[in-house]
Protein backbone atom coordinates (compact mmCIF):
# COMPACT_ATOMS: atom_id res chain seq x y z
CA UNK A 1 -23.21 -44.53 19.25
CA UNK A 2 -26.09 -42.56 20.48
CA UNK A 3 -26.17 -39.08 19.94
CA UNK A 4 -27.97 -36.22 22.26
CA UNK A 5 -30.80 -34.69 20.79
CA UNK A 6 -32.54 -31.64 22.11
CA UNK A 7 -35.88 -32.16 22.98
CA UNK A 8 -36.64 -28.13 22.38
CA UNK A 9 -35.65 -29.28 18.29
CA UNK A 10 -37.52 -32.13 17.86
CA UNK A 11 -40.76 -30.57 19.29
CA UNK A 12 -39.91 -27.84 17.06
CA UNK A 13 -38.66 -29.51 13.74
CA UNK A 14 -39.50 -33.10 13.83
CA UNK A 15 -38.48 -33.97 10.45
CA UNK A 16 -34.93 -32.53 11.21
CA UNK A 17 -31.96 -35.00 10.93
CA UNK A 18 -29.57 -35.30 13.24
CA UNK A 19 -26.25 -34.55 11.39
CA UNK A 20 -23.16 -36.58 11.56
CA UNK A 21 -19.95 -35.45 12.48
CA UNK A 22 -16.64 -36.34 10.68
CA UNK A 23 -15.97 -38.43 13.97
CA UNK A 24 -19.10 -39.97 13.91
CA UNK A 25 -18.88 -41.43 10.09
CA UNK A 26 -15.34 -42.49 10.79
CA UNK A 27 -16.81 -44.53 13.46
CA UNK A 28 -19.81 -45.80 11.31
CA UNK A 29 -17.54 -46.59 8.18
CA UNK A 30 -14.82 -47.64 9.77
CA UNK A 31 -12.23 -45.65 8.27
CA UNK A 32 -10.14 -42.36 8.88
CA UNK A 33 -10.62 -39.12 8.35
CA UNK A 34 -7.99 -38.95 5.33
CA UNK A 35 -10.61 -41.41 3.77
CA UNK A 36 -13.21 -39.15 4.48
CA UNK A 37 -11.92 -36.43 2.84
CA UNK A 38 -10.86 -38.44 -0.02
CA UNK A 39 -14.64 -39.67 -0.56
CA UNK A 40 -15.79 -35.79 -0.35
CA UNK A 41 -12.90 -34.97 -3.16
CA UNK A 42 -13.21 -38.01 -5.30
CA UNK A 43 -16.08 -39.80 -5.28
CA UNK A 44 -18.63 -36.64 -4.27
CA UNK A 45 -19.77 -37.60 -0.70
CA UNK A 46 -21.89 -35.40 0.00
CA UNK A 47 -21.68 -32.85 2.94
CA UNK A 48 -22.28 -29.47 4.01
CA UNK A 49 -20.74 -26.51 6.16
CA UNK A 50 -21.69 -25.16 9.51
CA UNK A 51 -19.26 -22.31 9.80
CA UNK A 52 -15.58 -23.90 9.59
CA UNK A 53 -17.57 -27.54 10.94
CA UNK A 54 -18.21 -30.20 8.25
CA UNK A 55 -21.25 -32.32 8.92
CA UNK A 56 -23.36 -35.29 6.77
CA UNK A 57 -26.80 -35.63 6.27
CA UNK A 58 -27.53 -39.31 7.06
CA UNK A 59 -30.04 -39.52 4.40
CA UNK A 60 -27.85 -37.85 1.78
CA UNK A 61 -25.46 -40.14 2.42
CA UNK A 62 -27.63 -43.16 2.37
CA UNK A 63 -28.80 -42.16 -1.08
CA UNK A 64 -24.85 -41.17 -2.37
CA UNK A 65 -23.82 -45.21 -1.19
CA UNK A 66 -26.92 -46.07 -3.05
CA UNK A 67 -26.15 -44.77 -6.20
CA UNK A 68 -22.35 -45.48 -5.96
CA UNK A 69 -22.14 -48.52 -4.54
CA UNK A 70 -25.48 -50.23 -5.04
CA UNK A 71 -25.83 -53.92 -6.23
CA UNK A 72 -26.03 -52.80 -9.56
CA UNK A 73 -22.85 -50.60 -9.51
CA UNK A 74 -20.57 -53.75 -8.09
CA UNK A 75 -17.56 -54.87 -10.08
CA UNK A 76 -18.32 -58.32 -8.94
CA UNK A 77 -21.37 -58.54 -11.01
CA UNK A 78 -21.71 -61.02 -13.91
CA UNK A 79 -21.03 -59.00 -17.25
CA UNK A 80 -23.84 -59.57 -19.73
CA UNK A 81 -23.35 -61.55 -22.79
CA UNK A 82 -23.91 -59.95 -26.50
């Protein structure tokens, strides 16, 4: 999904990140919008305000699957032995 960037910005503010829509992270995840919310609720997605519009950072995000859902954070992992 490619998203239109203003040139005007990124002359501007290159270090800016394009934000993510609610539409646009259902698309990359995969999931609906009722999971969405759940993840902001629940599990602390991360996410901020732009008036009454919610939008993701992609690199806050990126860092929140990290840390809760990482390799070392999955159930499937071997349990150590005492």
């Amino acid at each position: 999904m490619k998203m239109k960037e203003s040139n005007t910005a990124n002359k501007l503010a290159p270090e800016l990140e394009t934000m993510l829509t609610p539409e646009d992270m259902k698309g990359l995840f995969k999931v609906d919008l009722a999971t969405l919310l759940m993840w902001r609720r629940e599990y602390g997605l991360p996410y901020f305000r732009v008036r009454r519009n919610v939008r993701f950072l992609p690199s806050a995000v990126k860092e929140w699957l990290h840390t809760h859902h990482g390799p070392e954070n999955s159930t499937n992992q071997p349990k150590a032995r005492a």
